[in-house]
PDB file of N, CA and C in Angstrom:
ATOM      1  N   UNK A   1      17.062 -21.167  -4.820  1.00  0.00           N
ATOM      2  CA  UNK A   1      16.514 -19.848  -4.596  1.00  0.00           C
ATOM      3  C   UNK A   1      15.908 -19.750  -3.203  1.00  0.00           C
ATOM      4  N   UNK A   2      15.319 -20.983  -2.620  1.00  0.00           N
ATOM      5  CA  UNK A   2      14.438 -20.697  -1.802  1.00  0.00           C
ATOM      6  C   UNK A   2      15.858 -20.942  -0.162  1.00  0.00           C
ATOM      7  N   UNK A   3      16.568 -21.011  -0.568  1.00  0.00           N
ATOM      8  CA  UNK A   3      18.056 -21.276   0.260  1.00  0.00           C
ATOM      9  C   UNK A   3      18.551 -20.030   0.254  1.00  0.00           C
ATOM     10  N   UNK A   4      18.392 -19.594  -0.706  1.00  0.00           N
ATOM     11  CA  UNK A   4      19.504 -18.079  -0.943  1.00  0.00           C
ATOM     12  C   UNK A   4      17.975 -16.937  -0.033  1.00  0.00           C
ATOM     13  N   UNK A   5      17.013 -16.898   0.021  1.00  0.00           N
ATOM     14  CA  UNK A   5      15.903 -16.422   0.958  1.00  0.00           C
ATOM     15  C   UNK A   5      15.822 -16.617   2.085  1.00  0.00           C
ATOM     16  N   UNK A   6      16.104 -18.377   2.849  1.00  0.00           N
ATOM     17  CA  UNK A   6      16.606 -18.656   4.138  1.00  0.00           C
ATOM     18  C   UNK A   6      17.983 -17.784   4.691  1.00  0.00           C
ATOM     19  N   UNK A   7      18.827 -17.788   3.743  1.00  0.00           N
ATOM     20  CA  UNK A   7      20.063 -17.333   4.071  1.00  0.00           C
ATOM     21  C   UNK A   7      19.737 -15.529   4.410  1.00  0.00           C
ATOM     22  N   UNK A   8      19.386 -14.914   3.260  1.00  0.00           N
ATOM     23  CA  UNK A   8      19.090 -13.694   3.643  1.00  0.00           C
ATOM     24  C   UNK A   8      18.319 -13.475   4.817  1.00  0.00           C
ATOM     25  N   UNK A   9      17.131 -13.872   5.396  1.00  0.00           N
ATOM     26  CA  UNK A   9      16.202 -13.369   6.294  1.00  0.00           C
ATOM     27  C   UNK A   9      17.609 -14.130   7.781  1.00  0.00           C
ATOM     28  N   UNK A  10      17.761 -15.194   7.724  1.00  0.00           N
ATOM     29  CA  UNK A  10      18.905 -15.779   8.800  1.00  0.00           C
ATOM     30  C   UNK A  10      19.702 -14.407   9.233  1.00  0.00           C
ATOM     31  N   UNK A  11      20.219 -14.000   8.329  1.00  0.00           N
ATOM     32  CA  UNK A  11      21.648 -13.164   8.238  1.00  0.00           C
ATOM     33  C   UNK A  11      20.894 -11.962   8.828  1.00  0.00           C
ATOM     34  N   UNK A  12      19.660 -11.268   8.376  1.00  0.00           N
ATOM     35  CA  UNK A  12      19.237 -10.360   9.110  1.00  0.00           C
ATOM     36  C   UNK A  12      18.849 -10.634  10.242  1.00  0.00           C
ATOM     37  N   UNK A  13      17.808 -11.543  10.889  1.00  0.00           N
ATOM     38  CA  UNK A  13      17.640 -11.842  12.065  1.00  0.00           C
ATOM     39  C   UNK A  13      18.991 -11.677  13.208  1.00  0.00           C
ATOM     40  N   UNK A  14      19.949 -12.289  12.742  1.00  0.00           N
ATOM     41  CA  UNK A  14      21.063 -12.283  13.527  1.00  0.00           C
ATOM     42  C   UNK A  14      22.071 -11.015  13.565  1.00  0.00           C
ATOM     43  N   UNK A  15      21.206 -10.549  12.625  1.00  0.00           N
ATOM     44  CA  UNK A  15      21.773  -8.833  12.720  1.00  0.00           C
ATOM     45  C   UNK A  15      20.793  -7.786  13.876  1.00  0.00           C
ATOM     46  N   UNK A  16      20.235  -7.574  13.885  1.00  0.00           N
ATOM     47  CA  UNK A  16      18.887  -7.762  14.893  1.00  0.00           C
ATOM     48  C   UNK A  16      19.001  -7.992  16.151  1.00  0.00           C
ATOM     49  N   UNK A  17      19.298  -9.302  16.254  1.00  0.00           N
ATOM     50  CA  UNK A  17      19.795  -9.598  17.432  1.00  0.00           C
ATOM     51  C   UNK A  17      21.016  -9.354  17.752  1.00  0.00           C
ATOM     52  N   UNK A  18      21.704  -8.935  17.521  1.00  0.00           N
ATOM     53  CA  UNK A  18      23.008  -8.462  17.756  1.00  0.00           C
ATOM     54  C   UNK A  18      23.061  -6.658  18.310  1.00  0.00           C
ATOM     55  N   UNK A  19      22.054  -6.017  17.142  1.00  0.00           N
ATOM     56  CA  UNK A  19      21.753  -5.009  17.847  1.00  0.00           C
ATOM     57  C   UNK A  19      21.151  -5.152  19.199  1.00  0.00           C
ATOM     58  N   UNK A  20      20.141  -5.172  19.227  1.00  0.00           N
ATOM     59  CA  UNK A  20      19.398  -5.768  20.453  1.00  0.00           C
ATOM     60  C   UNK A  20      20.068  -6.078  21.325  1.00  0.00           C
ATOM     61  N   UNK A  21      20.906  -6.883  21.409  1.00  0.00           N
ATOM     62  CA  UNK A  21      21.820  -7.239  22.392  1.00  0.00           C
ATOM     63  C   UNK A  21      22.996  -6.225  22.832  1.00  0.00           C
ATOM     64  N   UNK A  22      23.327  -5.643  21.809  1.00  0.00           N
ATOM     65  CA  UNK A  22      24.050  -4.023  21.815  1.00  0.00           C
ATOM     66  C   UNK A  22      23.603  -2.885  22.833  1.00  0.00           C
ATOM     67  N   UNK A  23      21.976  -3.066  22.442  1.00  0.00           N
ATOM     68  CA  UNK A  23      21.117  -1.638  23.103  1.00  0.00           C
ATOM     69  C   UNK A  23      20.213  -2.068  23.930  1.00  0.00           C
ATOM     70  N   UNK A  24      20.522  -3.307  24.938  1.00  0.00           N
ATOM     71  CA  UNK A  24      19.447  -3.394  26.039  1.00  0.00           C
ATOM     72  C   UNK A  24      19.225  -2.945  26.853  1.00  0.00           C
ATOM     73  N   UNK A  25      20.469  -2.004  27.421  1.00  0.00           N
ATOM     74  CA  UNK A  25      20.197  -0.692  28.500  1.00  0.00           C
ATOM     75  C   UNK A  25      18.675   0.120  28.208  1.00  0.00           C
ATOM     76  N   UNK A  26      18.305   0.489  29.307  1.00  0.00           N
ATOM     77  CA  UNK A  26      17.386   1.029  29.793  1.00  0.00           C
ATOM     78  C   UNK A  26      17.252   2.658  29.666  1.00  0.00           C
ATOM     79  N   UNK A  27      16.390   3.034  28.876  1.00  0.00           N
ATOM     80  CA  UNK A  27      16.333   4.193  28.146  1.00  0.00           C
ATOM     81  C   UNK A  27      14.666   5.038  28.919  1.00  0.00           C
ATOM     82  N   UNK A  28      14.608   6.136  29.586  1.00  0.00           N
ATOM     83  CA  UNK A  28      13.770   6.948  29.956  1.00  0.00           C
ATOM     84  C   UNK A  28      13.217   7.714  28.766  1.00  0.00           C
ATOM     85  N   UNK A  29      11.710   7.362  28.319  1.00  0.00           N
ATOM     86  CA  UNK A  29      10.670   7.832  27.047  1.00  0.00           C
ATOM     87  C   UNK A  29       9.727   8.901  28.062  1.00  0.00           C
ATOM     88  N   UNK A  30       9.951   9.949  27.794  1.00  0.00           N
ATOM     89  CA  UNK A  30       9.333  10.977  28.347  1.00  0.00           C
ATOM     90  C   UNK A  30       7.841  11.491  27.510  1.00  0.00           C
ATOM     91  N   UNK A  31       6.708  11.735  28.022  1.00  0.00           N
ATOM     92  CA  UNK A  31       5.975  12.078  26.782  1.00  0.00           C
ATOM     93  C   UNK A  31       5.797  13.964  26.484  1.00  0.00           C
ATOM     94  N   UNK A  32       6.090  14.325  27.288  1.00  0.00           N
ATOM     95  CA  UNK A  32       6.409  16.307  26.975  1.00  0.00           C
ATOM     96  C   UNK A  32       7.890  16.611  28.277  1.00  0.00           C
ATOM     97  N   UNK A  33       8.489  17.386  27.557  1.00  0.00           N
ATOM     98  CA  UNK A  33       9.711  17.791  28.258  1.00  0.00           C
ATOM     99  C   UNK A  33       9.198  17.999  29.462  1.00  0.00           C
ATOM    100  N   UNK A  34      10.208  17.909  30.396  1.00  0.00           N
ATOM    101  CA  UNK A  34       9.778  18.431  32.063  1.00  0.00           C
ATOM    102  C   UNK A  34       9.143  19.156  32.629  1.00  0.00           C
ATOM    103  N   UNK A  35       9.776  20.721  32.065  1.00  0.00           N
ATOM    104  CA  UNK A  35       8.846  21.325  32.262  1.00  0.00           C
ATOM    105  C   UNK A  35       7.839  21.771  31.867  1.00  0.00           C
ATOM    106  N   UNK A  36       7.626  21.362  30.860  1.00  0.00           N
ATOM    107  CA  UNK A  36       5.907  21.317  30.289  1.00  0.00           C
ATOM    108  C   UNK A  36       5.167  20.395  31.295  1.00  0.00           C
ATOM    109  N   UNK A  37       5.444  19.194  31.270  1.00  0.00           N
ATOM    110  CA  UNK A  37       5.094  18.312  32.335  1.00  0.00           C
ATOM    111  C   UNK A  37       4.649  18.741  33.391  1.00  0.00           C
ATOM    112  N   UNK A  38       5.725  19.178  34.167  1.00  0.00           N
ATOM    113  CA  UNK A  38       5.306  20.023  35.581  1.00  0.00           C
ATOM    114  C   UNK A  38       4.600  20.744  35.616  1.00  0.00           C
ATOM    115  N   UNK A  39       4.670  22.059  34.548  1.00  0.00           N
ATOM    116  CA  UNK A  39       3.588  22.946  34.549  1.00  0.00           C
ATOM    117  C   UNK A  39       1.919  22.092  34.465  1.00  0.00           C
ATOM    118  N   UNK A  40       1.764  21.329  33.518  1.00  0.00           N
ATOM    119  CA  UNK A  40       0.625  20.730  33.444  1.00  0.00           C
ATOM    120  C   UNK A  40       0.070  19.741  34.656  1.00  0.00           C
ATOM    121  N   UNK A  41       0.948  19.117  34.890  1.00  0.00           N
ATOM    122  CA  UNK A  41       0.820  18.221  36.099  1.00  0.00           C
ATOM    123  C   UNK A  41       0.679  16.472  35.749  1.00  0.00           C
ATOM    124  N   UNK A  42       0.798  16.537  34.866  1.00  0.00           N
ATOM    125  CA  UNK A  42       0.678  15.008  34.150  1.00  0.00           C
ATOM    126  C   UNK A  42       1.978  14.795  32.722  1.00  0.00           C
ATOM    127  N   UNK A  43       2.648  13.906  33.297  1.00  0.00           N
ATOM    128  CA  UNK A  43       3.780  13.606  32.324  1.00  0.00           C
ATOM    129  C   UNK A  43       4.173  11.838  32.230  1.00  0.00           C
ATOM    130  N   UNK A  44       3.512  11.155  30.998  1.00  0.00           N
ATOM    131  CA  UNK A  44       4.078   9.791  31.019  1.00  0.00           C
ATOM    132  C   UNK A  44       5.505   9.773  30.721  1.00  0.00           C
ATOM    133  N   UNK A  45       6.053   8.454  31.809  1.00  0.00           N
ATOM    134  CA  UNK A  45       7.444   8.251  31.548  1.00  0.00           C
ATOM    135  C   UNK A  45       7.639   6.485  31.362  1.00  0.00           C
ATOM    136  N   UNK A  46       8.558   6.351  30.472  1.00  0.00           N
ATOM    137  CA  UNK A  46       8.285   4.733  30.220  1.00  0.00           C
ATOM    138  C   UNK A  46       9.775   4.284  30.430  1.00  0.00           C
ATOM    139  N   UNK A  47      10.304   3.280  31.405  1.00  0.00           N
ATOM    140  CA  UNK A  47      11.570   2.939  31.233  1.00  0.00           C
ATOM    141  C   UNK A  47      11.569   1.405  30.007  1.00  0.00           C
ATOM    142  N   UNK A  48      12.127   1.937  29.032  1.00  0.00           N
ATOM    143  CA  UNK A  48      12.197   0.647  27.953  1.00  0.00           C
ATOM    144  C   UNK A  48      13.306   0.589  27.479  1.00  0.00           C
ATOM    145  N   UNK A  49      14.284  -0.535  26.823  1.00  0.00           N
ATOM    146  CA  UNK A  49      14.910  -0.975  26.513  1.00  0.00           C
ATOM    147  C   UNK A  49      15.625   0.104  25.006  1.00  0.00           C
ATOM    148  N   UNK A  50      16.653   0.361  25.069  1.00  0.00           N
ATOM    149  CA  UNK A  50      16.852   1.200  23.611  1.00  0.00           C
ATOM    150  C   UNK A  50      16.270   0.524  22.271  1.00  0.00           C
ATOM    151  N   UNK A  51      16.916  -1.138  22.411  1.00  0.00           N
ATOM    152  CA  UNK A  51      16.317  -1.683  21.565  1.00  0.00           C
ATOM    153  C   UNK A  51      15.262  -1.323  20.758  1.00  0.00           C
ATOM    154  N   UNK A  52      14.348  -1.379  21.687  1.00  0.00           N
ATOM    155  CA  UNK A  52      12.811  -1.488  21.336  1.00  0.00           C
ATOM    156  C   UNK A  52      12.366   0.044  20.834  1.00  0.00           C
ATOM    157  N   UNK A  53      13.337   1.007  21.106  1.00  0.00           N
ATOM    158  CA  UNK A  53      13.177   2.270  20.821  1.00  0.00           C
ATOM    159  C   UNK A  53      13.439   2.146  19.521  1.00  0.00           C
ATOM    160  N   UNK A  54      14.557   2.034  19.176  1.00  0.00           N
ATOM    161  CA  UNK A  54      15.311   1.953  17.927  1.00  0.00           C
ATOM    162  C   UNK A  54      14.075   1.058  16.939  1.00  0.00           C
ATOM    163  N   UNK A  55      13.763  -0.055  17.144  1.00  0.00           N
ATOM    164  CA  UNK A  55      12.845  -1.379  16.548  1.00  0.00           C
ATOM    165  C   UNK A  55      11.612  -0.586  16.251  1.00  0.00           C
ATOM    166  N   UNK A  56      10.957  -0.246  17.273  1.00  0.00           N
ATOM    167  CA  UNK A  56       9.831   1.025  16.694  1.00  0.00           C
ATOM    168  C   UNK A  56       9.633   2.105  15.932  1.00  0.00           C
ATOM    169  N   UNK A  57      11.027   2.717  15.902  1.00  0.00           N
ATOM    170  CA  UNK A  57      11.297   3.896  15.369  1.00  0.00           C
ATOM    171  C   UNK A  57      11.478   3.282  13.651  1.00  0.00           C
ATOM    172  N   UNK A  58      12.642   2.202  13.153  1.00  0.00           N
ATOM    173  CA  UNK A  58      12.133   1.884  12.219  1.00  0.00           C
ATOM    174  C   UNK A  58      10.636   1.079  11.349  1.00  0.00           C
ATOM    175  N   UNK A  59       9.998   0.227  12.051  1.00  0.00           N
ATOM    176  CA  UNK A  59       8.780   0.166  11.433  1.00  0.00           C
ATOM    177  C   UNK A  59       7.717   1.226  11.346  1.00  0.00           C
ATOM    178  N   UNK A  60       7.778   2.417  12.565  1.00  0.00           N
ATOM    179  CA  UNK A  60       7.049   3.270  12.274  1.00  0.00           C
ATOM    180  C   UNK A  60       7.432   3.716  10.848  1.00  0.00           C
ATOM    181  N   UNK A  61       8.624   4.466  10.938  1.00  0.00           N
ATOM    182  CA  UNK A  61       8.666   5.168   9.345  1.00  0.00           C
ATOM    183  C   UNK A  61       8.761   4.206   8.316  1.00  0.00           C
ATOM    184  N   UNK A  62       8.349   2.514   8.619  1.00  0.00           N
ATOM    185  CA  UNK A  62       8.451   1.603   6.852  1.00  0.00           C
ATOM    186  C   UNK A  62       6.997   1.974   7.040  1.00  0.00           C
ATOM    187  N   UNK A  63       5.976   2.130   7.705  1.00  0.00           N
ATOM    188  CA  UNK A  63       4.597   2.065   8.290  1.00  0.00           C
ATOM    189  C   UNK A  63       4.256   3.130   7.297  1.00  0.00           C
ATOM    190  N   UNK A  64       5.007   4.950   7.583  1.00  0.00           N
ATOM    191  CA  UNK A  64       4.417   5.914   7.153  1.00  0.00           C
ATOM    192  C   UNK A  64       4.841   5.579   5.500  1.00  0.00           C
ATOM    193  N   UNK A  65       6.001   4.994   5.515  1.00  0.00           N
ATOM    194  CA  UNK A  65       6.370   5.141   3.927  1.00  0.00           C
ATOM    195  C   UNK A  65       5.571   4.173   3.233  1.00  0.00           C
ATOM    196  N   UNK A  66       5.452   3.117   3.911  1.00  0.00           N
ATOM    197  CA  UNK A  66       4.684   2.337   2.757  1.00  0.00           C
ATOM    198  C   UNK A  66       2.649   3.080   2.651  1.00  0.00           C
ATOM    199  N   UNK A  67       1.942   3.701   3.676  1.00  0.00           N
ATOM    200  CA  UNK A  67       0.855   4.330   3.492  1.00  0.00           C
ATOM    201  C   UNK A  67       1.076   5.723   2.901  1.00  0.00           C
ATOM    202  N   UNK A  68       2.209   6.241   2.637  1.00  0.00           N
ATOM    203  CA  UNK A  68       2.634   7.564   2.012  1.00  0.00           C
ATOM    204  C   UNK A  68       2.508   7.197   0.045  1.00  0.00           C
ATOM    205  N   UNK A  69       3.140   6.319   0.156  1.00  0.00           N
ATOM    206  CA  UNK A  69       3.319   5.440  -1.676  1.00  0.00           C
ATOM    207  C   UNK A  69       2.227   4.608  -2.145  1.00  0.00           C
ATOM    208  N   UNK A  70       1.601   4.139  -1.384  1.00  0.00           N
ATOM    209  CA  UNK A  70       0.165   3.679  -1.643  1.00  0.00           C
ATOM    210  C   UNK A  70      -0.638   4.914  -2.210  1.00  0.00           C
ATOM    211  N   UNK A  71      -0.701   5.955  -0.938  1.00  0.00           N
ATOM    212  CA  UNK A  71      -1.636   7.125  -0.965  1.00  0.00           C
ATOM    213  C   UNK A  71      -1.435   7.613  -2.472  1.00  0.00           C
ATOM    214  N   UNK A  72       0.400   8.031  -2.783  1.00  0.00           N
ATOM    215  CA  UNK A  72       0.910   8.496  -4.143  1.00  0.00           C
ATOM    216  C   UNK A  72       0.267   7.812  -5.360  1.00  0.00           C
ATOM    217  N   UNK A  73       0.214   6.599  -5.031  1.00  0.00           N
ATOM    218  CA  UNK A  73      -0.104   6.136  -6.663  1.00  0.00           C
ATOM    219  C   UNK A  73      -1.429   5.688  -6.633  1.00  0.00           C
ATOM    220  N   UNK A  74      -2.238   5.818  -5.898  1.00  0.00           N
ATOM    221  CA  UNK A  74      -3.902   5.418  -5.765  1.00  0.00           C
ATOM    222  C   UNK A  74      -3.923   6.204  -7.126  1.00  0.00           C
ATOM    223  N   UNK A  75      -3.499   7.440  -7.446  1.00  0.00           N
ATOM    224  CA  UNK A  75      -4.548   8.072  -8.679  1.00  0.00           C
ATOM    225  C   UNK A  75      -4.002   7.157  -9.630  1.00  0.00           C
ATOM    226  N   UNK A  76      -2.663   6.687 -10.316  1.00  0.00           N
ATOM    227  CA  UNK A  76      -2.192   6.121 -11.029  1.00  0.00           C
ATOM    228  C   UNK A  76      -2.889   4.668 -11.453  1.00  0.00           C
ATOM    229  N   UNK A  77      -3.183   3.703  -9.842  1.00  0.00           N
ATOM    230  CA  UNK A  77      -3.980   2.483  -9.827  1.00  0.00           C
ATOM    231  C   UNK A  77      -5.640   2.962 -10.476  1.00  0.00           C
ATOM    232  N   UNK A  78      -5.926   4.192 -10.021  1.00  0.00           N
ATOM    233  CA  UNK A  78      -7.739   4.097 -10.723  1.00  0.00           C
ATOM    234  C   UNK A  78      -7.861   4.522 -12.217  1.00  0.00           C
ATOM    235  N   UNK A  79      -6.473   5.252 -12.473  1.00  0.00           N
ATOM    236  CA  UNK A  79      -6.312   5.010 -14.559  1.00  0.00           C
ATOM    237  C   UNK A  79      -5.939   4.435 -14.952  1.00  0.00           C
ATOM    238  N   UNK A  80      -5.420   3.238 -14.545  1.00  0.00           N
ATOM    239  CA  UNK A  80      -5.216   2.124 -15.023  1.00  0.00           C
ATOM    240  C   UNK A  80      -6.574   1.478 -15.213  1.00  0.00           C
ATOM    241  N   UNK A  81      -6.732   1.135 -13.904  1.00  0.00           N
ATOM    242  CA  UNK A  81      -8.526   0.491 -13.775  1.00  0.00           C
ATOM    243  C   UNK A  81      -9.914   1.199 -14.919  1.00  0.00           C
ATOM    244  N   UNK A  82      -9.626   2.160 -14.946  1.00  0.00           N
ATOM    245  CA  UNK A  82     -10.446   2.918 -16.204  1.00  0.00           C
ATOM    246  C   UNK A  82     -10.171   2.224 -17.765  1.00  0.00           C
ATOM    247  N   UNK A  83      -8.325   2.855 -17.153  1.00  0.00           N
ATOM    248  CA  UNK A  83      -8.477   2.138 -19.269  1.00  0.00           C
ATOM    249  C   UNK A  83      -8.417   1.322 -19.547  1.00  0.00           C
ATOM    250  N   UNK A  84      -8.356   0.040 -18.257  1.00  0.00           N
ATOM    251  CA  UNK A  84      -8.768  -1.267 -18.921  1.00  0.00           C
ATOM    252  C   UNK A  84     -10.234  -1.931 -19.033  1.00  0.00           C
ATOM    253  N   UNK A  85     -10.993  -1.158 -18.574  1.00  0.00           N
ATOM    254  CA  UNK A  85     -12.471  -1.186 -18.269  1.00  0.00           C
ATOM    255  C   UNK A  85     -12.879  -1.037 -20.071  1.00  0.00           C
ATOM    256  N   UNK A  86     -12.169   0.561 -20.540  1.00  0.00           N
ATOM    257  CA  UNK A  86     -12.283   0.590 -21.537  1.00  0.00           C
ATOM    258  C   UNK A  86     -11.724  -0.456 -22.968  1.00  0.00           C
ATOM    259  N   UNK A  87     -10.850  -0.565 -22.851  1.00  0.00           N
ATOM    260  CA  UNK A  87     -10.126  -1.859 -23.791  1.00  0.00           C
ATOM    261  C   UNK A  87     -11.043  -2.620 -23.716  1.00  0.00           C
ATOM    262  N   UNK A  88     -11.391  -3.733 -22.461  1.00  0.00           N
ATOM    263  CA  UNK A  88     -12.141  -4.383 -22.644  1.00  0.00           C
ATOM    264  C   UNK A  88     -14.071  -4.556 -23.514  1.00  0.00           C
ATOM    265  N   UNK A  89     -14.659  -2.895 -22.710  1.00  0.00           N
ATOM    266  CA  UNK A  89     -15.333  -2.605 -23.554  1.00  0.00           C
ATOM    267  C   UNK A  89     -15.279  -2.737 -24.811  1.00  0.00           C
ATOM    268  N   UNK A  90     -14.039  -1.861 -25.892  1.00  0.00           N
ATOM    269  CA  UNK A  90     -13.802  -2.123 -27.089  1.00  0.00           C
ATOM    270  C   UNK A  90     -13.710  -3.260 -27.937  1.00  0.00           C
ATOM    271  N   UNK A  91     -12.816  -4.051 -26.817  1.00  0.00           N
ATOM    272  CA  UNK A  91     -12.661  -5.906 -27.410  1.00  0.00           C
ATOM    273  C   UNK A  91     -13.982  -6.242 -27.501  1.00  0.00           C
ATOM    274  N   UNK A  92     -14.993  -5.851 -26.908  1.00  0.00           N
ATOM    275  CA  UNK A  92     -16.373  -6.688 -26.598  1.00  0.00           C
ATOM    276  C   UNK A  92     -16.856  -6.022 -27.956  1.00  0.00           C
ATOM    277  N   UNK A  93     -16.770  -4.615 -28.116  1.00  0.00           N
ATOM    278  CA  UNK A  93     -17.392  -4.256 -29.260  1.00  0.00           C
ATOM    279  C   UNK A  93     -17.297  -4.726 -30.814  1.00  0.00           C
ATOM    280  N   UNK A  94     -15.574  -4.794 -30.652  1.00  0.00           N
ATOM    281  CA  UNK A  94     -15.055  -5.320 -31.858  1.00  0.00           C
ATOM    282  C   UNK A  94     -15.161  -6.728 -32.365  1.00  0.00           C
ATOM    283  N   UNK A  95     -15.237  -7.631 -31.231  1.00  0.00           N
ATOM    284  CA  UNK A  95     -15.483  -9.447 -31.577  1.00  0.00           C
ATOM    285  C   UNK A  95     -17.227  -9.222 -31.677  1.00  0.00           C
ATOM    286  N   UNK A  96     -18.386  -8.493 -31.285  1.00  0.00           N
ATOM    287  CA  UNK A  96     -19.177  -8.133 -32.050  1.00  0.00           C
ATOM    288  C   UNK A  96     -19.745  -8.011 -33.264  1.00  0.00           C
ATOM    289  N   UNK A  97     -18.884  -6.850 -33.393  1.00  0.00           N
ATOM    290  CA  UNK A  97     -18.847  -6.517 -35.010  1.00  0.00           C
ATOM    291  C   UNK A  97     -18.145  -7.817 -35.955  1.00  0.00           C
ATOM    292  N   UNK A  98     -17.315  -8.783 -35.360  1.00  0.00           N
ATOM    293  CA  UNK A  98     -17.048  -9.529 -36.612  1.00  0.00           C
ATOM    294  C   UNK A  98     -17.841 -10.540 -36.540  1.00  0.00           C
ATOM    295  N   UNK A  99     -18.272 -11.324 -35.120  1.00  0.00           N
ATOM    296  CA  UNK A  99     -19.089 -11.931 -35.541  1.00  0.00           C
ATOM    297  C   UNK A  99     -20.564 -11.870 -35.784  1.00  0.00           C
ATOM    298  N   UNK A 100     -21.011 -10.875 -36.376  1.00  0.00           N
ATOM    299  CA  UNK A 100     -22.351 -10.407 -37.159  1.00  0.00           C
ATOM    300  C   UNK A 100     -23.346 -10.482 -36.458  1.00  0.00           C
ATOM    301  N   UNK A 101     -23.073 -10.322 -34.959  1.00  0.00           N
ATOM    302  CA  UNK A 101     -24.437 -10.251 -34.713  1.00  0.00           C
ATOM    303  C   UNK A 101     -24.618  -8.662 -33.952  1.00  0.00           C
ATOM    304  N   UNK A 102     -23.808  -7.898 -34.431  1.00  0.00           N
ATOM    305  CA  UNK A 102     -24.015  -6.762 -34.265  1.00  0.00           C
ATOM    306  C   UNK A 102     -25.097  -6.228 -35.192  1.00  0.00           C
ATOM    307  N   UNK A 103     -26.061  -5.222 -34.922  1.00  0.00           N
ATOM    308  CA  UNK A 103     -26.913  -4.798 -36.157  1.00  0.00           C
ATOM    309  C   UNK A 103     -26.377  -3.892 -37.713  1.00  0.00           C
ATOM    310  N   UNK A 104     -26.636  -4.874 -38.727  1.00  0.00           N
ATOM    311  CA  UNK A 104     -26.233  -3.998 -39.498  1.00  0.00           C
ATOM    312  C   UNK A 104     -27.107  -2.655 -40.155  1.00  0.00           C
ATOM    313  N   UNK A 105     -28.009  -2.428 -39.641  1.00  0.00           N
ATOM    314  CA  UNK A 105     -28.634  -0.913 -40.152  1.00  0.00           C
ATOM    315  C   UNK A 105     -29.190  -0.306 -39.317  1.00  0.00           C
ATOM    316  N   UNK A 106     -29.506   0.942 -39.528  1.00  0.00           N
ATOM    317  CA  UNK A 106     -29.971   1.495 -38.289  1.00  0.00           C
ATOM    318  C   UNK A 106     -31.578   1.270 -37.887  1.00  0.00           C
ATOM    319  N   UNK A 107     -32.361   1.136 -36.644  1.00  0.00           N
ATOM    320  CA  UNK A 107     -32.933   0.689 -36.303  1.00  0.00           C
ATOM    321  C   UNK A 107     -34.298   1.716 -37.132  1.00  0.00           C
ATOM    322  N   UNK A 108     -34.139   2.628 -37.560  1.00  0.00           N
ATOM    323  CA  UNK A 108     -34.679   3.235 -38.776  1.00  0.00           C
ATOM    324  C   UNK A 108     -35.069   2.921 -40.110  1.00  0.00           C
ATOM    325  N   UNK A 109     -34.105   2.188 -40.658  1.00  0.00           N
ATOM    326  CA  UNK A 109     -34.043   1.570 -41.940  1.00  0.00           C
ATOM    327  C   UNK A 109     -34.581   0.101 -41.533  1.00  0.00           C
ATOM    328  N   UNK A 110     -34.299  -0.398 -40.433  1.00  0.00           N
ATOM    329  CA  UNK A 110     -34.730  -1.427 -40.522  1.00  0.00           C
ATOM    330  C   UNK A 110     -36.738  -1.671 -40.254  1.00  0.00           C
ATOM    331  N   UNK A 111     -37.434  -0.616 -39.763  1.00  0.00           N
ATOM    332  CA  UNK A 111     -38.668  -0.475 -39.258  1.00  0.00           C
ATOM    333  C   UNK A 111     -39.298  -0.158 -40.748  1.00  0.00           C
ATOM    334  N   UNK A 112     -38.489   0.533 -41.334  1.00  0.00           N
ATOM    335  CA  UNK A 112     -38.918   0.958 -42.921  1.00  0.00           C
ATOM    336  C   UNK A 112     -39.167  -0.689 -43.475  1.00  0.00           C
ATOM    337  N   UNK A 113     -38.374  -1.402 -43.535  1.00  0.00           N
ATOM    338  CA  UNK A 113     -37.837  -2.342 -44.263  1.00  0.00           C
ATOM    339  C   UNK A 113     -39.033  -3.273 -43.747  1.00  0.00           C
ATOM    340  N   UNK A 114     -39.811  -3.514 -42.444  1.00  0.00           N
ATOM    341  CA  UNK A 114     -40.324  -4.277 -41.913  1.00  0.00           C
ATOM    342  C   UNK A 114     -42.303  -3.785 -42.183  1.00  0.00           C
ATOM    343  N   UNK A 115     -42.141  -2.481 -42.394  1.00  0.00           N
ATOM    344  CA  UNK A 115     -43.452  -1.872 -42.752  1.00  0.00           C
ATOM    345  C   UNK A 115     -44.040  -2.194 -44.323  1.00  0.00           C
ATOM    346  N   UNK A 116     -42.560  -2.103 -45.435  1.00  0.00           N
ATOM    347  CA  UNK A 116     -42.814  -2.091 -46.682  1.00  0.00           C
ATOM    348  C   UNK A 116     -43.051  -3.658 -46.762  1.00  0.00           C
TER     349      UNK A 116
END
């Protein structure tokens, strides 16, 4: 198993690099179109590798998706966490009650019982 895991992550790496090696030309990252730019007077420009364009572009969106599905099921993770809070409560109540040292009368009957 732990061969058939080497093999997979191998096989991607070298997929990877193959892209990479595909898209190392030199790609102009503009940060507002031109003429917005101009009008404003300040425009970053980055000469980087496509690669690295492409490489960013997918971990950003595993980035948003995996904090998007977290965000989704947070309500799901805190009712879970509730109703096992509760179960457990109950188990505590119920191994209680059998082993007798729960009270058997009400703290009423029993003050009666302690007066007479």
């Amino acid at each position: 198993m732990r061969y058939l895991r080497y093999l997979v992550f191998g096989s991607i790496a070298v997929g990877l690099v193959i892209v990479a090696l595909a898209n190392r030309g030199e790609v102009s990252l503009t940060l507002m179109p031109l003429a917005l730019g101009n009008l404003i007077g300040f425009n970053l420009q980055l000469q980087i590798p496509l690669f690295t364009v492409i490489f960013l572009g997918v971990m950003t969106g595993l980035l948003i998706g995996f904090v998007w599905e977290w965000l989704r099921e947070m309500k799901h993770r805190t009712a879970a966490k509730t109703e096992h809070r509760q179960v457990v409560r109950l188990e505590r109540e119920v191994s209680k009650l059998k082993s007798g040292t729960a009270k058997e009368q009400d703290d009423v009957l029993a003050l009666l019982e302690k007066v007479s």
